[in-house]
N, C-alpha and C. Protein backbone atom coordinates (compact mmCIF):
# COMPACT_ATOMS: atom_id res chain seq x y z
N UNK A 1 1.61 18.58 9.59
CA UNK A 1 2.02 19.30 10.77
C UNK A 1 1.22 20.58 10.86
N UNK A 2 1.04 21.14 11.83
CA UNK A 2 0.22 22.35 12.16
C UNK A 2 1.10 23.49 13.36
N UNK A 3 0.77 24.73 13.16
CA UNK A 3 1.25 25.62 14.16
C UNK A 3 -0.40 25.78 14.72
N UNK A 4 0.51 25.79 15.86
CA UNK A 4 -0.30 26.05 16.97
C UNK A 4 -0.25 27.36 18.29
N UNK A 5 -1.13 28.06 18.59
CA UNK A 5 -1.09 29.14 18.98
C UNK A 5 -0.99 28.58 20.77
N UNK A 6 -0.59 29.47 21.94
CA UNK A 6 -0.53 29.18 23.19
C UNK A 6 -1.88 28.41 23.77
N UNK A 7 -3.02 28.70 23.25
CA UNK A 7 -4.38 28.60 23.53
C UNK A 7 -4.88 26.56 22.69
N UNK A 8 -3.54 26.35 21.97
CA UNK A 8 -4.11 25.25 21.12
C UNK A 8 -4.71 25.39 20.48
N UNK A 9 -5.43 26.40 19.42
CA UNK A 9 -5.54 26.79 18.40
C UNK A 9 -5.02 26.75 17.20
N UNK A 10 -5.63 26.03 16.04
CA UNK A 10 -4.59 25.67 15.20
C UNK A 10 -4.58 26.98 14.05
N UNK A 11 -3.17 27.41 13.89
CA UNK A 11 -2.51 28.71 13.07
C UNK A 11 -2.74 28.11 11.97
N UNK A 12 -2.16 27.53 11.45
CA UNK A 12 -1.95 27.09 10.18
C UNK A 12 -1.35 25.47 9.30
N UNK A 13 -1.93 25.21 8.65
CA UNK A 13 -1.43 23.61 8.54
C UNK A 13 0.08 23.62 7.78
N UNK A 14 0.54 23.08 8.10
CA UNK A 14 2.23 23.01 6.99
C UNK A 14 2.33 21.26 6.13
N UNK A 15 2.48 21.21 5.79
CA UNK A 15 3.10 19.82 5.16
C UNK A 15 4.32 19.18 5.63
N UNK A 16 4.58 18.30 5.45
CA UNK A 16 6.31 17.69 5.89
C UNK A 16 6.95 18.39 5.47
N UNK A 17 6.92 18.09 4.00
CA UNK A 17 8.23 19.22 3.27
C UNK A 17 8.08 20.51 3.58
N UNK A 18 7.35 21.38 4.39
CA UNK A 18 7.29 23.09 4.25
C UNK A 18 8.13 23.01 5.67
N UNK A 19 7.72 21.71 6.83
CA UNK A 19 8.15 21.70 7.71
C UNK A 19 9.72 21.11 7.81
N UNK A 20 9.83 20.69 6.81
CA UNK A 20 11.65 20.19 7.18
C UNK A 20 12.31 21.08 6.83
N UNK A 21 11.84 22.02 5.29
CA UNK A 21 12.25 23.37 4.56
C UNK A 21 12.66 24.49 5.48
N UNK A 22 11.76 24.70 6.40
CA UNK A 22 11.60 25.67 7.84
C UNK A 22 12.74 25.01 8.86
N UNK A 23 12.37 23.70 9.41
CA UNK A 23 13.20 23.31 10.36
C UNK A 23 14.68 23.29 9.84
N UNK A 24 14.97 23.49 8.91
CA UNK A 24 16.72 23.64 8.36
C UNK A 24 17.01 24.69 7.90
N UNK A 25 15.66 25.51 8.13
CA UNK A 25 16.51 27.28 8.17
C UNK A 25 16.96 27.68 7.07
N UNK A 26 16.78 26.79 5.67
CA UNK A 26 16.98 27.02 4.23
C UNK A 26 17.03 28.16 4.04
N UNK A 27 15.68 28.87 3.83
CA UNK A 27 15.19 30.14 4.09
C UNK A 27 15.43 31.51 5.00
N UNK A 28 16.47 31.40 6.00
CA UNK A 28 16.81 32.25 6.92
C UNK A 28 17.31 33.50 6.09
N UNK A 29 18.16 33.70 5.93
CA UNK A 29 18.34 34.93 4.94
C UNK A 29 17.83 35.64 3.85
N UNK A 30 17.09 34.67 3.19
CA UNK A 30 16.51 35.41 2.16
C UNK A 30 14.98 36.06 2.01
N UNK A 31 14.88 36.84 1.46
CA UNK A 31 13.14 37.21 1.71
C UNK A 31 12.43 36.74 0.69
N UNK A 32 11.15 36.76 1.71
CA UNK A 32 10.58 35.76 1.47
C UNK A 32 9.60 35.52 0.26
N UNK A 33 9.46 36.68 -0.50
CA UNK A 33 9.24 36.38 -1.65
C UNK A 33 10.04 36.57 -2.93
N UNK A 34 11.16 36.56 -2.49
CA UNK A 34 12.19 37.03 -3.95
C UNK A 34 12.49 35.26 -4.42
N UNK A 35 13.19 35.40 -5.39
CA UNK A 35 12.86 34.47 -6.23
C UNK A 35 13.89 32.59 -5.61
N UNK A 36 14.62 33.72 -4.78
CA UNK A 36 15.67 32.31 -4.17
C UNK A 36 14.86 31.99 -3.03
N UNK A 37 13.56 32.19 -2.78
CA UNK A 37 12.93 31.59 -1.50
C UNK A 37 12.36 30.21 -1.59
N UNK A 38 13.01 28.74 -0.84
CA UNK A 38 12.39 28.03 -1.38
C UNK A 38 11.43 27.14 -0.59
N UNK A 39 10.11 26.74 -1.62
CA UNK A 39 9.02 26.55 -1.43
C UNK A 39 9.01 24.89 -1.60
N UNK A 40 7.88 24.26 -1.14
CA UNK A 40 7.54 22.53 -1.41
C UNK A 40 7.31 22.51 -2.85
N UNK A 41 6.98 23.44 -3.34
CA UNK A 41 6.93 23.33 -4.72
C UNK A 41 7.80 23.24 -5.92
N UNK A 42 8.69 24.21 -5.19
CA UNK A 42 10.21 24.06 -5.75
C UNK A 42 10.55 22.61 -5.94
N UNK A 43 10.66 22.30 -4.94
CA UNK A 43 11.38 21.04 -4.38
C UNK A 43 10.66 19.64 -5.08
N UNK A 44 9.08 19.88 -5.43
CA UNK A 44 8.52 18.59 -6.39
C UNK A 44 8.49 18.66 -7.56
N UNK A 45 8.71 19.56 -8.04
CA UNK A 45 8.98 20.57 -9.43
C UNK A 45 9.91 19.75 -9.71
N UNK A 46 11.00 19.45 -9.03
CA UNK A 46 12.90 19.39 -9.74
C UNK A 46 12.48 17.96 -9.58
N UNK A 47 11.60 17.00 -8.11
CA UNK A 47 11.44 15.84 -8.26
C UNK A 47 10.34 14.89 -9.69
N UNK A 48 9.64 16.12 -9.70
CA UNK A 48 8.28 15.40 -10.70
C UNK A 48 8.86 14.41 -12.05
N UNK A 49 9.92 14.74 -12.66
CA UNK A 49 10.15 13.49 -13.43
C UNK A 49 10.39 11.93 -13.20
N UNK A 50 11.29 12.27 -11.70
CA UNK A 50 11.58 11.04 -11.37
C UNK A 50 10.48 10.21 -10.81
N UNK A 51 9.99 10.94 -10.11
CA UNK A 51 8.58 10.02 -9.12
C UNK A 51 7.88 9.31 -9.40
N UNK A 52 7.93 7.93 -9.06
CA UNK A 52 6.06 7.52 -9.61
C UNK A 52 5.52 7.08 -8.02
N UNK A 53 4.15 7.47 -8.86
CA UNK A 53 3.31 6.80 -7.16
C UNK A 53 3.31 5.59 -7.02
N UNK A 54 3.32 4.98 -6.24
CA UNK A 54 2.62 3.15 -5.46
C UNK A 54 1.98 2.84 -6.54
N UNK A 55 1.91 2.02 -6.81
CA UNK A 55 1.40 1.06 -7.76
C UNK A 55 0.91 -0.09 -6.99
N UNK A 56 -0.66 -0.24 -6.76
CA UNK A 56 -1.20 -1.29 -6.16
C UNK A 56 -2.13 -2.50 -7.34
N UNK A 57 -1.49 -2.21 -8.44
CA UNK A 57 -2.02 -3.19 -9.54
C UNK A 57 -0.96 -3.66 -9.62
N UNK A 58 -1.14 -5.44 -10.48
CA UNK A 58 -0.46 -5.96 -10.43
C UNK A 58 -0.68 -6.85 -11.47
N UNK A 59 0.09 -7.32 -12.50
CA UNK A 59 0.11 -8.40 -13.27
C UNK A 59 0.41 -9.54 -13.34
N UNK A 60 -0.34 -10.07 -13.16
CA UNK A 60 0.80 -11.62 -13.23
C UNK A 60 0.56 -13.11 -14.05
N UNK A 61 1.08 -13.66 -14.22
CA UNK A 61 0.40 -14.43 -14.98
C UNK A 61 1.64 -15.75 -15.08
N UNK A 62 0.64 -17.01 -15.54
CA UNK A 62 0.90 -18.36 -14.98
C UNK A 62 0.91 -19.41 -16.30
N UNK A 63 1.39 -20.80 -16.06
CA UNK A 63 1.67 -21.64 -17.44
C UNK A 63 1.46 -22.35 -16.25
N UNK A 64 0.26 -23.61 -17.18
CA UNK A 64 0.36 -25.31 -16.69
C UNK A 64 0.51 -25.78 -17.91
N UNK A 65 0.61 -26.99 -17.51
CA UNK A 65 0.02 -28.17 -18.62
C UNK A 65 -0.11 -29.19 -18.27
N UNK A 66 -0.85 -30.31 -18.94
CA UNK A 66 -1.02 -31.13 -18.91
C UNK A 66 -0.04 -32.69 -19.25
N UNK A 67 0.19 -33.01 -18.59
CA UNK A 67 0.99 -34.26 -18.93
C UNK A 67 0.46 -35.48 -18.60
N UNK A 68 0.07 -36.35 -19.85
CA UNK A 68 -0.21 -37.70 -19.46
C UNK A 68 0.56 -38.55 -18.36
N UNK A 69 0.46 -39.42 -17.65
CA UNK A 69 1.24 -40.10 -16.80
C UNK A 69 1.48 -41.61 -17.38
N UNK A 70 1.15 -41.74 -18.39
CA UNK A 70 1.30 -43.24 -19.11
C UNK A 70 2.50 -42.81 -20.17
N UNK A 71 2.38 -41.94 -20.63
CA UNK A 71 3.60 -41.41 -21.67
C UNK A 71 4.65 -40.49 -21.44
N UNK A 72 3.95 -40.18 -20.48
CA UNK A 72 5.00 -38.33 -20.18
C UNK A 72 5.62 -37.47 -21.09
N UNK A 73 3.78 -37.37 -22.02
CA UNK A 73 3.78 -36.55 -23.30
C UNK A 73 3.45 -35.13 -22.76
N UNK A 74 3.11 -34.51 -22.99
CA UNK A 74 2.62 -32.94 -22.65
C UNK A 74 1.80 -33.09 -23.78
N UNK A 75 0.47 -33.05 -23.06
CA UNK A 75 -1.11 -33.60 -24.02
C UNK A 75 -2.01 -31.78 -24.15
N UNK A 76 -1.22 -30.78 -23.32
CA UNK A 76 -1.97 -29.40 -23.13
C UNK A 76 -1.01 -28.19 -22.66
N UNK A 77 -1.09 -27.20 -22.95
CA UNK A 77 -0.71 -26.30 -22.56
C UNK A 77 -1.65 -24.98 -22.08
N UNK A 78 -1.50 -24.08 -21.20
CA UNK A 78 -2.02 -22.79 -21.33
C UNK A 78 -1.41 -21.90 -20.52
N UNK A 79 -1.73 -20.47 -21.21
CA UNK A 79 -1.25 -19.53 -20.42
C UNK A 79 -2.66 -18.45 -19.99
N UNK A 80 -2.12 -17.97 -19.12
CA UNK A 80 -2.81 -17.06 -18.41
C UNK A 80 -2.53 -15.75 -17.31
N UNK A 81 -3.25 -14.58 -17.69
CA UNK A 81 -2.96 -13.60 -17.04
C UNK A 81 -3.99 -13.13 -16.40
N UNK A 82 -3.77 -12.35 -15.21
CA UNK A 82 -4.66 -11.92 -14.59
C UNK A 82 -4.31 -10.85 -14.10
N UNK A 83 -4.86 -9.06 -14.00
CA UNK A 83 -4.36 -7.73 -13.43
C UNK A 83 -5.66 -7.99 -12.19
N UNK A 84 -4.61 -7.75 -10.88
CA UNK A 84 -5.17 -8.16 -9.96
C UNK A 84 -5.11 -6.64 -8.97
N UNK A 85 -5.77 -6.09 -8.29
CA UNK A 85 -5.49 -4.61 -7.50
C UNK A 85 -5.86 -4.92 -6.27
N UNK A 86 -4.71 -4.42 -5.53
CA UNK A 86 -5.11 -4.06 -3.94
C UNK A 86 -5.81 -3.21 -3.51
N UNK A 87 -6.96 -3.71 -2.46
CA UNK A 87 -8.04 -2.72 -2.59
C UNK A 87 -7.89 -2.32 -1.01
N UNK A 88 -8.37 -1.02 -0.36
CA UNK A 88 -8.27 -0.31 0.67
C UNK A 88 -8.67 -1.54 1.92
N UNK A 89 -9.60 -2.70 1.32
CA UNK A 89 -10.85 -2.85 2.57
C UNK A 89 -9.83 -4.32 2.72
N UNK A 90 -10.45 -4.53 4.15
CA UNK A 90 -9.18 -5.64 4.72
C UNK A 90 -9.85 -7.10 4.45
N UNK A 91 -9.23 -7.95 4.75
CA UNK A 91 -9.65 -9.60 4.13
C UNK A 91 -10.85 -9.74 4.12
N UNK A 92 -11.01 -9.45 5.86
CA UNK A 92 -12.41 -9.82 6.40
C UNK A 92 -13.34 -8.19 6.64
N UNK A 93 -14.13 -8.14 5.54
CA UNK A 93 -14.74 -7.09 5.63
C UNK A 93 -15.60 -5.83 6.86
N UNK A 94 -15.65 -6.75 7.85
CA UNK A 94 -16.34 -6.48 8.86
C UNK A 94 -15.43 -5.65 9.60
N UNK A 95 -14.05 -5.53 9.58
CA UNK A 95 -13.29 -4.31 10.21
C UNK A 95 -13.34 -3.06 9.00
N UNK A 96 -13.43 -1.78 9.73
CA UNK A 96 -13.14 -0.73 8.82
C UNK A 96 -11.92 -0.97 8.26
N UNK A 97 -11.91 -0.32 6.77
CA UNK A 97 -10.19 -0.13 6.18
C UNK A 97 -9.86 0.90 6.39
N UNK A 98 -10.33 1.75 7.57
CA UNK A 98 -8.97 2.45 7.97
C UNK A 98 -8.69 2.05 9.26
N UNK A 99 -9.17 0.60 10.36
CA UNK A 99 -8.70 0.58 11.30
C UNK A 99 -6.86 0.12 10.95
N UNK A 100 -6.28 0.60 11.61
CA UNK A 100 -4.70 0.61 11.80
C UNK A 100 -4.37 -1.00 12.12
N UNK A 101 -3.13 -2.09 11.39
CA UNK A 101 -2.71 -2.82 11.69
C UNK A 101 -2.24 -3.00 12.94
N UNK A 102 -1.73 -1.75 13.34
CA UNK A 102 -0.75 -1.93 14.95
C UNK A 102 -2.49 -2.08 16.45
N UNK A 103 -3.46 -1.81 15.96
CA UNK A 103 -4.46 -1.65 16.71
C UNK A 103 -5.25 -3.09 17.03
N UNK A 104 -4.59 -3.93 16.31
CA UNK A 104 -5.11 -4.97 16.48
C UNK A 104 -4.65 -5.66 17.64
N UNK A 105 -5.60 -6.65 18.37
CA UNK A 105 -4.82 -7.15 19.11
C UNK A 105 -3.68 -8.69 18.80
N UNK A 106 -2.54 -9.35 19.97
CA UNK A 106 -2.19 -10.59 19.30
C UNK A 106 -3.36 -11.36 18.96
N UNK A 107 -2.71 -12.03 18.46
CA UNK A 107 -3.21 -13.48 17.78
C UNK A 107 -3.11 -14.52 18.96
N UNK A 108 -4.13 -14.62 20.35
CA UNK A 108 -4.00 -16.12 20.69
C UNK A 108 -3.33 -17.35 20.08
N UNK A 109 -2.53 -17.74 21.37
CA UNK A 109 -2.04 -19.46 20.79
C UNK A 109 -2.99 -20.11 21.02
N UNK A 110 -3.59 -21.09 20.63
CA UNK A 110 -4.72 -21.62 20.27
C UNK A 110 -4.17 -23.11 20.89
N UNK A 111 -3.43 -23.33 21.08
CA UNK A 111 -2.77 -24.54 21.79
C UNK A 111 -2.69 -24.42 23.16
N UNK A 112 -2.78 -23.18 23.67
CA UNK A 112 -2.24 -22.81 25.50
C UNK A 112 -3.96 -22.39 25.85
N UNK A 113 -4.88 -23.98 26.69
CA UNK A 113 -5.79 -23.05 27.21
C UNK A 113 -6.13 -22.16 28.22
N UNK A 114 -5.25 -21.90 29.02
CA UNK A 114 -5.02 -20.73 29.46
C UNK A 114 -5.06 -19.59 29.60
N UNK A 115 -4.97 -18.95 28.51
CA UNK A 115 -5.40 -17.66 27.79
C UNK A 115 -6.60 -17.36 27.37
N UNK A 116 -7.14 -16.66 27.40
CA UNK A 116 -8.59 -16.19 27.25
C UNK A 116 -8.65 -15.57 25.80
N UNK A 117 -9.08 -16.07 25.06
CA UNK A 117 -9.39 -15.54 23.70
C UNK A 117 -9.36 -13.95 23.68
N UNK A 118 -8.45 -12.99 23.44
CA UNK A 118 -8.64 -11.64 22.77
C UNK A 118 -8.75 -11.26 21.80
N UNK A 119 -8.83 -11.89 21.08
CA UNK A 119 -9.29 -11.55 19.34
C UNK A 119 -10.43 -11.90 18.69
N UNK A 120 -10.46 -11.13 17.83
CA UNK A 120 -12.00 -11.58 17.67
C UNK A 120 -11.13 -12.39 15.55
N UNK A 121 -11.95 -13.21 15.59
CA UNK A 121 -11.44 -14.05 14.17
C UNK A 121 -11.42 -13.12 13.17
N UNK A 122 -12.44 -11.94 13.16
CA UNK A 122 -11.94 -10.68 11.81
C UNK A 122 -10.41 -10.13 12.32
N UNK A 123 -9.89 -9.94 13.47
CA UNK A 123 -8.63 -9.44 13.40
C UNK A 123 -8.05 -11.02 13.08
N UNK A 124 -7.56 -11.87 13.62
CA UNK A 124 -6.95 -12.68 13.07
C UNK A 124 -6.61 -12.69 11.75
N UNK A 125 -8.20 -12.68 10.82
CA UNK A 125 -8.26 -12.99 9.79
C UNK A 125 -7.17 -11.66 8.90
N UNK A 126 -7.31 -10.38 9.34
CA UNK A 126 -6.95 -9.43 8.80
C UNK A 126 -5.42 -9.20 9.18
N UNK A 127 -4.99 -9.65 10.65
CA UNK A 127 -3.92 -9.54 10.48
C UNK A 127 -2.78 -10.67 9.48
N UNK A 128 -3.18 -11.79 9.52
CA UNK A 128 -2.80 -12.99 8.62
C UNK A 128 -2.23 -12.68 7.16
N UNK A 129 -4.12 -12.24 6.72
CA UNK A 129 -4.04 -11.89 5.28
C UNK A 129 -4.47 -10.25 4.76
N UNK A 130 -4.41 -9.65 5.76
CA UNK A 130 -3.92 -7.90 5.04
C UNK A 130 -5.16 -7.28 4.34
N UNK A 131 -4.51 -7.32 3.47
CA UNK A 131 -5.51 -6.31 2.62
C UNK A 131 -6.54 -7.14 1.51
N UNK A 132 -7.52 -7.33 1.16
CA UNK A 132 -8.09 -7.37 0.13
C UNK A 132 -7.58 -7.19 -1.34
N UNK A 133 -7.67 -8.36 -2.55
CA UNK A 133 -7.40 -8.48 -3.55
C UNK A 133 -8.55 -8.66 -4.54
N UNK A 134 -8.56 -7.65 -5.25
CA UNK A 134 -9.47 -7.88 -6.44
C UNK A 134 -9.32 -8.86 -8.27
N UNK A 135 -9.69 -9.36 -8.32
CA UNK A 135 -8.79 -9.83 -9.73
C UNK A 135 -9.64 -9.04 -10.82
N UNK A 136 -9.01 -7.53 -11.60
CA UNK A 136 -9.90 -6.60 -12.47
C UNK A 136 -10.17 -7.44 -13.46
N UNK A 137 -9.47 -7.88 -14.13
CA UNK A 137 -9.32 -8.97 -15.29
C UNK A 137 -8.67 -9.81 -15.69
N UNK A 138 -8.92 -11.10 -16.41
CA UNK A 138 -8.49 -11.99 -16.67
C UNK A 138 -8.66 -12.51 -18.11
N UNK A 139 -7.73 -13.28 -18.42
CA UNK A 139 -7.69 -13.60 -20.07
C UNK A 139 -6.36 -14.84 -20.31
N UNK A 140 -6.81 -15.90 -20.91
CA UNK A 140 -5.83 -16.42 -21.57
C UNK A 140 -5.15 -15.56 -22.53
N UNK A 141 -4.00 -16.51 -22.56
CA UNK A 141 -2.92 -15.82 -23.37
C UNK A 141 -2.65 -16.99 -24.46
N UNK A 142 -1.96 -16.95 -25.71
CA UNK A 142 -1.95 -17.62 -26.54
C UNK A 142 -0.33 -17.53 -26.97
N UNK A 143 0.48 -18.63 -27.36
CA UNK A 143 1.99 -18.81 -27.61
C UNK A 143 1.96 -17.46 -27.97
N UNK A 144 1.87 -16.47 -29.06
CA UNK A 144 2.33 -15.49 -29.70
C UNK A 144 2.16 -14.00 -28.83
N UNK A 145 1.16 -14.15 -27.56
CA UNK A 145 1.26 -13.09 -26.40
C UNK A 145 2.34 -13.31 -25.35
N UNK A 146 2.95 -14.52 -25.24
CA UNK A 146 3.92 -14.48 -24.56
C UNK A 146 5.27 -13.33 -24.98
């Protein structure tokens, strides 16, 4: 958020929290630098233990095996993991990753010819499947990593 002067001139930038802190008048009585004045800092200070950020990594990991179909022995096993991260850039690379989801246009029905194609197949593609997935690493796992 920003103050802004009559002219549209920007005063000064605020943050959410300095601006909700202000908009509820917390601060009305007290001055403003004595020690009960409170600041965004205050306020992440008392939060900082609890918080964690987004977490766009991800672990996951999978079991097949193999089963004969003449015996319906289990002839194999394996396990496997993979840390996989969501990355900024969208399916189909050719849109920026910061164009906005809501900016896209619909998705043509593809059944009604009628309609005139408005999309181009990178939005399709991006609205469908989102964001881009990286797989950082991968590794079998062995009975005793389970």
């Amino acid at each position: 958020m920003a103050l802004i002067d009559a002219n549209g001139a920007v005063l000064m930038q605020r943050s959410l929290l300095e601006a909700a802190i202000a908009d509820a008048n917390i601060n009305a009585v007290i001055p403003e630098f004595s020690s009960q004045w409170l600041t965004q800092g205050d306020v992440m200070t008392a939060l900082a233990p609890i918080l964690f950020p987004r977490s766009d990594t991800f672990v996951i990991r999978t079991y097949g095996e193999a089963v004969n179909p003449a015996t319906s022995a289990v002839e194999g096993r394996a396990w496997a993991e993979a840390i996989v991260q969501r990355v900024p850039e969208y399916f189909d690379k050719s849109m920026a990753a910061d164009s906005l989801p809501g900016a896209f246009l619909p998705v043509p029905n593809p059944n009604d010819p009628t309609l005139p194609a408005t999309s181009t197949q990178a939005q399709d593609l991006n609205r469908i499947h989102g964001r881009r997935f990286k797989v950082v690493s991968f590794r079998w796992l062995t009975r005793s990593d389970i």
